[in-house]
Protein backbone atom coordinates (compact mmCIF):
# COMPACT_ATOMS: atom_id res chain seq x y z
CA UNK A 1 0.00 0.00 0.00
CA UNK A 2 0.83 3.27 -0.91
CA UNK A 3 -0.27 6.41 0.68
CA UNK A 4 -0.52 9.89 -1.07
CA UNK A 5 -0.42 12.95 0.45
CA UNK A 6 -2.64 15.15 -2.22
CA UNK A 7 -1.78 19.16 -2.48
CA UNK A 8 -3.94 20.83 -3.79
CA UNK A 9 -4.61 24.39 -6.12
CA UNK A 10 -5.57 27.86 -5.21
CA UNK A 11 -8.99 28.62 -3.69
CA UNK A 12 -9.71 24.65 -4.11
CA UNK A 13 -11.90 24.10 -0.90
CA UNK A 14 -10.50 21.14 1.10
CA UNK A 15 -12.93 17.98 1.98
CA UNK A 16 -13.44 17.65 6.01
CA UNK A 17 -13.07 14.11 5.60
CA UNK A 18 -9.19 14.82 4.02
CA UNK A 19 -10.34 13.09 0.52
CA UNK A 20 -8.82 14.87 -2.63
CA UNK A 21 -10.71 17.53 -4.01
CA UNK A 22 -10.59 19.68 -7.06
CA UNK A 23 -8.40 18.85 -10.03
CA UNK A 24 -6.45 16.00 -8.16
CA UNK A 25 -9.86 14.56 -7.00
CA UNK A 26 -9.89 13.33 -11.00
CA UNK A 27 -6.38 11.24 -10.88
CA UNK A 28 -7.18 9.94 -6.91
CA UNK A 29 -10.88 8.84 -8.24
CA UNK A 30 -9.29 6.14 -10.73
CA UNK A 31 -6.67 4.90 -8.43
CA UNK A 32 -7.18 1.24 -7.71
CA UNK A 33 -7.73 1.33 -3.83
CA UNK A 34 -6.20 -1.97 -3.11
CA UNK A 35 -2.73 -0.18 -4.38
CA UNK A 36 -3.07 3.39 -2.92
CA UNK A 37 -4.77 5.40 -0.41
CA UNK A 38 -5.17 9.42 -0.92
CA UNK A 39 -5.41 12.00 2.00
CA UNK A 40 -5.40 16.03 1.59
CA UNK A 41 -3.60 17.72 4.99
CA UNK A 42 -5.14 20.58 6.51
CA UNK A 43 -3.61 23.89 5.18
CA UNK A 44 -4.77 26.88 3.33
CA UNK A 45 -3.81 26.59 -0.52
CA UNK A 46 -4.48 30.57 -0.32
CA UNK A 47 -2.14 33.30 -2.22
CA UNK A 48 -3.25 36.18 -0.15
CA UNK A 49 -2.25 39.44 -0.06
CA UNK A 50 -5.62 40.10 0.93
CA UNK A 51 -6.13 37.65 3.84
CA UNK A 52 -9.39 38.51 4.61
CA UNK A 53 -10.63 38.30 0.89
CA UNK A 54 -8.16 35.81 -0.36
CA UNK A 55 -6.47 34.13 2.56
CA UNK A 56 -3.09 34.02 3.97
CA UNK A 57 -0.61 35.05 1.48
CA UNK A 58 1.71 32.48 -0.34
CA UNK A 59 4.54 32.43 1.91
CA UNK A 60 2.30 31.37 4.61
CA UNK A 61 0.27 29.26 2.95
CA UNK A 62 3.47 27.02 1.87
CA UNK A 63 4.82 27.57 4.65
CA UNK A 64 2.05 25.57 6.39
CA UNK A 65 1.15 23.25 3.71
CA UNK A 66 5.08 21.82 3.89
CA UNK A 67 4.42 21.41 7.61
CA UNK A 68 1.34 19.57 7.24
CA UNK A 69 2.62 17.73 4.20
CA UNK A 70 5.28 16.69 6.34
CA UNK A 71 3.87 15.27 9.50
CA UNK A 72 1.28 13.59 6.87
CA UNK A 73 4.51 11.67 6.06
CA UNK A 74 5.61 11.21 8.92
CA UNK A 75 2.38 10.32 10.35
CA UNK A 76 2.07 6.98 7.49
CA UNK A 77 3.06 3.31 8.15
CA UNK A 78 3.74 3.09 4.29
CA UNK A 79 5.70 4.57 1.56
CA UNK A 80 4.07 7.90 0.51
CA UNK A 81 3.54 9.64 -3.15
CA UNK A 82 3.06 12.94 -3.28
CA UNK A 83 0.16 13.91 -6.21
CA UNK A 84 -0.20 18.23 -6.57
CA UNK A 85 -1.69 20.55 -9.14
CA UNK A 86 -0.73 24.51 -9.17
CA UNK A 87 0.03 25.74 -5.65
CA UNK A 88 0.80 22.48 -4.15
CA UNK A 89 3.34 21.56 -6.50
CA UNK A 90 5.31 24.62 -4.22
CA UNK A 91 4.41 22.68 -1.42
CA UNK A 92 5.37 19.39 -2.74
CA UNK A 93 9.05 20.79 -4.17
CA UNK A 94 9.72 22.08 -0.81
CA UNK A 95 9.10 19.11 1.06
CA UNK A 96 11.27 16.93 -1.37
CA UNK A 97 14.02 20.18 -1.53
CA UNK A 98 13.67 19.15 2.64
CA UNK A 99 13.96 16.21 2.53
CA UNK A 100 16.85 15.81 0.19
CA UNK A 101 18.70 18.59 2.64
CA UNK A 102 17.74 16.54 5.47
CA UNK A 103 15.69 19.19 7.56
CA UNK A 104 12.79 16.98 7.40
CA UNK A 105 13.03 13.42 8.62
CA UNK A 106 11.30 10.70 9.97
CA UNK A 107 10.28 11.40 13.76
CA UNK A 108 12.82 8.62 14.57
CA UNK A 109 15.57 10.67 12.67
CA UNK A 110 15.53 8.37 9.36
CA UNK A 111 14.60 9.89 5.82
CA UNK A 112 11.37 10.22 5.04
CA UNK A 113 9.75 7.67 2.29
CA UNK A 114 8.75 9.04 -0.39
CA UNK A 115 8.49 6.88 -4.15
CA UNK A 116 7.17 9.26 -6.64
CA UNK A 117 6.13 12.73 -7.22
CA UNK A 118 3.09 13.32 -9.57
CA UNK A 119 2.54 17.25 -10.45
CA UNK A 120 0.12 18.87 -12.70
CA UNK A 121 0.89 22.46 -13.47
CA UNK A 122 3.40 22.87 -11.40
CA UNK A 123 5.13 26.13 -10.81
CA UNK A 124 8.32 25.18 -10.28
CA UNK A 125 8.53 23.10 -12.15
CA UNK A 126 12.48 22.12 -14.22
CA UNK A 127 13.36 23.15 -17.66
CA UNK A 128 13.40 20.11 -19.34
CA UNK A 129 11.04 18.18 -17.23
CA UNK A 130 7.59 16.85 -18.56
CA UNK A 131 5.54 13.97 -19.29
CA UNK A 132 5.73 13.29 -22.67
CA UNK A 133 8.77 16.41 -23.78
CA UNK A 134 5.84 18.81 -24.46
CA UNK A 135 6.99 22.26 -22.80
CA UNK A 136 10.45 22.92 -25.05
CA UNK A 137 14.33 23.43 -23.10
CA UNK A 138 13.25 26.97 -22.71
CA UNK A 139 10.23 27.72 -20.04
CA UNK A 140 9.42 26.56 -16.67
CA UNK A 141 8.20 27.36 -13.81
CA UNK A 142 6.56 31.06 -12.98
CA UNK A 143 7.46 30.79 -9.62
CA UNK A 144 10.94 29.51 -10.72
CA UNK A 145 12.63 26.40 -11.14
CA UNK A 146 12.60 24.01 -8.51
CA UNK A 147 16.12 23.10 -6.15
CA UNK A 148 17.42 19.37 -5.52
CA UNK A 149 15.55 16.40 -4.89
CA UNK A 150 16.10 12.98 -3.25
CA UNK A 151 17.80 10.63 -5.71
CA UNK A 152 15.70 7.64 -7.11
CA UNK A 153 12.33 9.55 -6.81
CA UNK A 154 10.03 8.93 -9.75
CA UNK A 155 8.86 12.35 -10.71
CA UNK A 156 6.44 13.32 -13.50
CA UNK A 157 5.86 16.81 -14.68
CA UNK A 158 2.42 16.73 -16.56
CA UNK A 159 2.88 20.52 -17.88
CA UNK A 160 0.85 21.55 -20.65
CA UNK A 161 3.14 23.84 -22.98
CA UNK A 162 0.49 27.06 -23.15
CA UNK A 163 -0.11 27.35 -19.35
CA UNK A 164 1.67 30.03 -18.46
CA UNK A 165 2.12 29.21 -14.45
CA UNK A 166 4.48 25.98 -15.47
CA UNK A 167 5.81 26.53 -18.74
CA UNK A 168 6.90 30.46 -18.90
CA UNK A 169 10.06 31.43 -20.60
CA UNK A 170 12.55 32.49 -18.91
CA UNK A 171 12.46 36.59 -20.12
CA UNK A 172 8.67 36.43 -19.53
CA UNK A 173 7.63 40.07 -18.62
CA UNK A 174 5.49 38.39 -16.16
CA UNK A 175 8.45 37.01 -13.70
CA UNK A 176 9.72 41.30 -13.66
CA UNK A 177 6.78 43.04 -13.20
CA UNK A 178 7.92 44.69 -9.75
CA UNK A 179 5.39 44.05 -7.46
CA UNK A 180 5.11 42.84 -3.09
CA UNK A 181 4.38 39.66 -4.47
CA UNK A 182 4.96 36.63 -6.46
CA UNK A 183 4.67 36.56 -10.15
CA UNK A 184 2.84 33.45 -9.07
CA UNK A 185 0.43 35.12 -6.85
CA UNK A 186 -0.18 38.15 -9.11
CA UNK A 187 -1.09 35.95 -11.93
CA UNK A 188 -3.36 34.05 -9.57
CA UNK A 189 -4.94 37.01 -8.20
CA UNK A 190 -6.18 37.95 -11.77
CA UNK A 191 -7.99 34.90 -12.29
CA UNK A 192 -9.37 34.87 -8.74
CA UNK A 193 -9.31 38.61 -7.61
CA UNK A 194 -9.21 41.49 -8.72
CA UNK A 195 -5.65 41.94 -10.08
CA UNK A 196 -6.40 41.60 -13.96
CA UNK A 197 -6.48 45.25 -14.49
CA UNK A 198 -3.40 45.55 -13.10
CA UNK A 199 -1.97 43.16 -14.95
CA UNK A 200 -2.73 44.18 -18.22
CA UNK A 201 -1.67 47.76 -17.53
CA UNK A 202 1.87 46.47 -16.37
CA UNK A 203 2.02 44.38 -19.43
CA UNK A 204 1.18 47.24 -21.91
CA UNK A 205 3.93 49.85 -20.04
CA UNK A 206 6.48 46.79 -20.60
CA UNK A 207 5.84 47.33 -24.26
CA UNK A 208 6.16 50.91 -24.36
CA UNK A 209 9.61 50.74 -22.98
CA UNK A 210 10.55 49.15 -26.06
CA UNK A 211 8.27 48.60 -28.75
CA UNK A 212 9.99 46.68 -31.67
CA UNK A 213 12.20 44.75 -28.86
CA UNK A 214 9.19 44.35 -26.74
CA UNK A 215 5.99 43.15 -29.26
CA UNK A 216 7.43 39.49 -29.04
CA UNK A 217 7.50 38.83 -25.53
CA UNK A 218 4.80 41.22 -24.76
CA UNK A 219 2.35 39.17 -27.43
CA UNK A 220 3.55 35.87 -25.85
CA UNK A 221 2.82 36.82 -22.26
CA UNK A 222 -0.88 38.40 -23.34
CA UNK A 223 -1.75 35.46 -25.01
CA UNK A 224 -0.29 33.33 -22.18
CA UNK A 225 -2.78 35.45 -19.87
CA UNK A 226 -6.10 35.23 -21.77
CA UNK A 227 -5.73 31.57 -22.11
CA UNK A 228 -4.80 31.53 -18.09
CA UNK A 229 -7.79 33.52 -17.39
CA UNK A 230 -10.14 31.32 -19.93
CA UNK A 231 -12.59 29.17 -17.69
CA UNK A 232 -12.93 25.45 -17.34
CA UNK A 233 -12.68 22.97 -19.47
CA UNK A 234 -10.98 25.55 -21.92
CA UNK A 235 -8.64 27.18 -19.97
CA UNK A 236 -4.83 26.61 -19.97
CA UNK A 237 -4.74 26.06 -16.53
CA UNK A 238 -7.61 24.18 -15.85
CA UNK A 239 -7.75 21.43 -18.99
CA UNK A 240 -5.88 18.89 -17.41
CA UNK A 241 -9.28 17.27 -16.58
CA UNK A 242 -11.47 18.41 -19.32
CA UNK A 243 -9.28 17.79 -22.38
CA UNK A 244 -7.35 15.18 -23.42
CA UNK A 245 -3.68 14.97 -23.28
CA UNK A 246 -1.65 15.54 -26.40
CA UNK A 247 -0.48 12.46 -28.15
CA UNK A 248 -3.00 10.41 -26.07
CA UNK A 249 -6.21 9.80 -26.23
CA UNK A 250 -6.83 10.19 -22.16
CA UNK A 251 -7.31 13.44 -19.96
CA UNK A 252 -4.19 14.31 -18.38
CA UNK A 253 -5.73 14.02 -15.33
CA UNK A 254 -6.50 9.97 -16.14
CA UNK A 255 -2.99 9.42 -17.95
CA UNK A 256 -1.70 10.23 -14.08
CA UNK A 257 -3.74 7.90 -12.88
CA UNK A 258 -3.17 5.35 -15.43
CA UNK A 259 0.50 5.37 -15.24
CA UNK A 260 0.48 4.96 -10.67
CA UNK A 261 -2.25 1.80 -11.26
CA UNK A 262 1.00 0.16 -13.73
CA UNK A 263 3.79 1.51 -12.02
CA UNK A 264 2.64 0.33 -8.61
C-alpha cells in the first residue's frame, strides 16, 4: 500500500473528511484502492495578499502546507507519493528540496519515504522536465525552477506547454513586473481577484519601454494570460481534466492515474 499525500490548487476548498478535491480529486478517483490510499492535509492553498478576501498570502500558505505535508509523512506506516496541481506543486518541491537537505526526517531521525512525485501544473517546475517532452528546453516554472531532490524519486511533470504558471520562458515580462508579491500570486490574483487590471496595464507599459524589442515577448505573455484567465474545461490552466492529453487519447488528469495503477 501506498499512501498519497494530495496538495492541492488555489482557492480549491478542502474535503473535512481529508479526501482529494478539485483537479487532483480526477487522478485519486481512478486509483485502484487496493494499491493506494489518498489523504489532503489541513492547510490553506491561499495566495493572499488580501487575507481577509483571499487568505493568507503564499509564503504562509506554503509555509504551512510543507508542515502539514510533512507530519502527513511522517504520520504513514507506508511509503508515501506525493500527487499536486498549481500551488501544491510549491508545497510538494519544498518538502522533497527538505527532505533531500535533510531538515525533514522521519520522527525517529531516518529519511522520510517518499516513491514518486506526480505534479500537474506545477510552478516550479524544471526546464526540461515533462511527461511526454511537451513544454520545449526553454520555459518553466513562474514561480521559478525548482532546487534538488532525493535521488531515485520517480517524478512526472504533466505541464501543458500554453499554461503560463508551469511553462513560462525564462524573459517572460510576467516574472519582472515589480510588485510585493509573487509573479505566481499576481497571476493568480487575476484569475481569482481582482488583479487583472493591473496586470494588463503592467504588461502594456512593458511594451512601451521598447516597442519593436518588446511586441514578441509582450504578445507571448498576453496570449499566455487570456488563455490563463479562460474558464474550465478551456482554460490553460484548468484542462488537465477536461481535455485530453496531447499524443493520447486520455485526460491528463486519467494518464496520471493510469500510469500509478502500472507503475505500482
Amino acid at each position: 500500500m501506498i499512501d498519497i499525500i494530495t496538495l492541492r490548487g488555489t482557492g480549491e476548498r478542502r474535503n473535512t473528511d481529508g479526501t482529494p478535491a478539485g483537479m487532483l480529486h480526477d487522478v485519486a478517483k481512478l486509483l485502484d484502492p487496493a494499491k493506494f490510499t489518498c489523504f489532503e492535509p489541513d492547510w490553506p492553498a491561499s495566495i493572499g495578499p488580501e487575507p481577509d478576501a483571499w487568505g493568507p498570502s503564499l509564503e504562509t500558505s506554503v509555509r504551512k502546507g510543507v508542515a502539514a505535508g510533512v507530519k502527513a509523512i511522517q504520520d504513514s506506516p507506508n511509503i508515501c507519493g506525493l500527487l499536486s496541481y498549481s500551488l501544491g506543486g510549491i508545497v510538494a518541491s519544498r518538502i522533497l528540496e527538505g527532505a533531500r537537505s535533510g531538515i525533514y526526517l522521519n520522527t525517529d531521525g531516518s529519511p522520510l519515504e517518499i516513491a514518486f512525485v506526480v505534479n500537474i501544473a506545477n510552478p516550479m517546475r524544471r526546464t526540461g522536465q515533462s511527461v511526454g517532452n511537451l513544454c520545449g528546453p526553454v520555459t518553466y516554472g513562474l514561480h521559478g525552477q525548482r532546487g534538488s531532490w532525493p535521488a531515485g524519486i520517480d517524478v512526472r511533470e504533466y505541464a501543458n506547454p500554453n499554461d503560463i504558471i508551469t511553462a513560462s520562458p525564462g524573459d517572460s515580462p510576467l516574472r519582472s513586473i515589480d510588485t510585493a508579491i509573487s509573479p505566481f500570486s499576481l497571476v493568480e490574483g487575476a484569475r481569482i481577484g481582482n488583479l487583472t487590471p493591473f496586470l494588463f496595464h503592467e504588461l502594456l507599459n512593458f511594451l512601451l519601454l521598447n516597442p519593436i524589442a518588446n511586441l514578441d515577448r509582450y504578445s507571448a505573455a498576453v496570449r499566455g494570460l487570456l488563455g490563463y484567465l479562460t474558464p474550465w474545461p478551456d482554460g490553460e490552466h484548468v484542462r488537465y481534466s477536461g481535455h485530453t492529453m496531447p499524443g493520447t487519447d486520455v485526460l491528463w488528469t486519467t494518464h496520471a492515474a493510469d500510469y500509478l495503477n502500472a507503475n505500482y
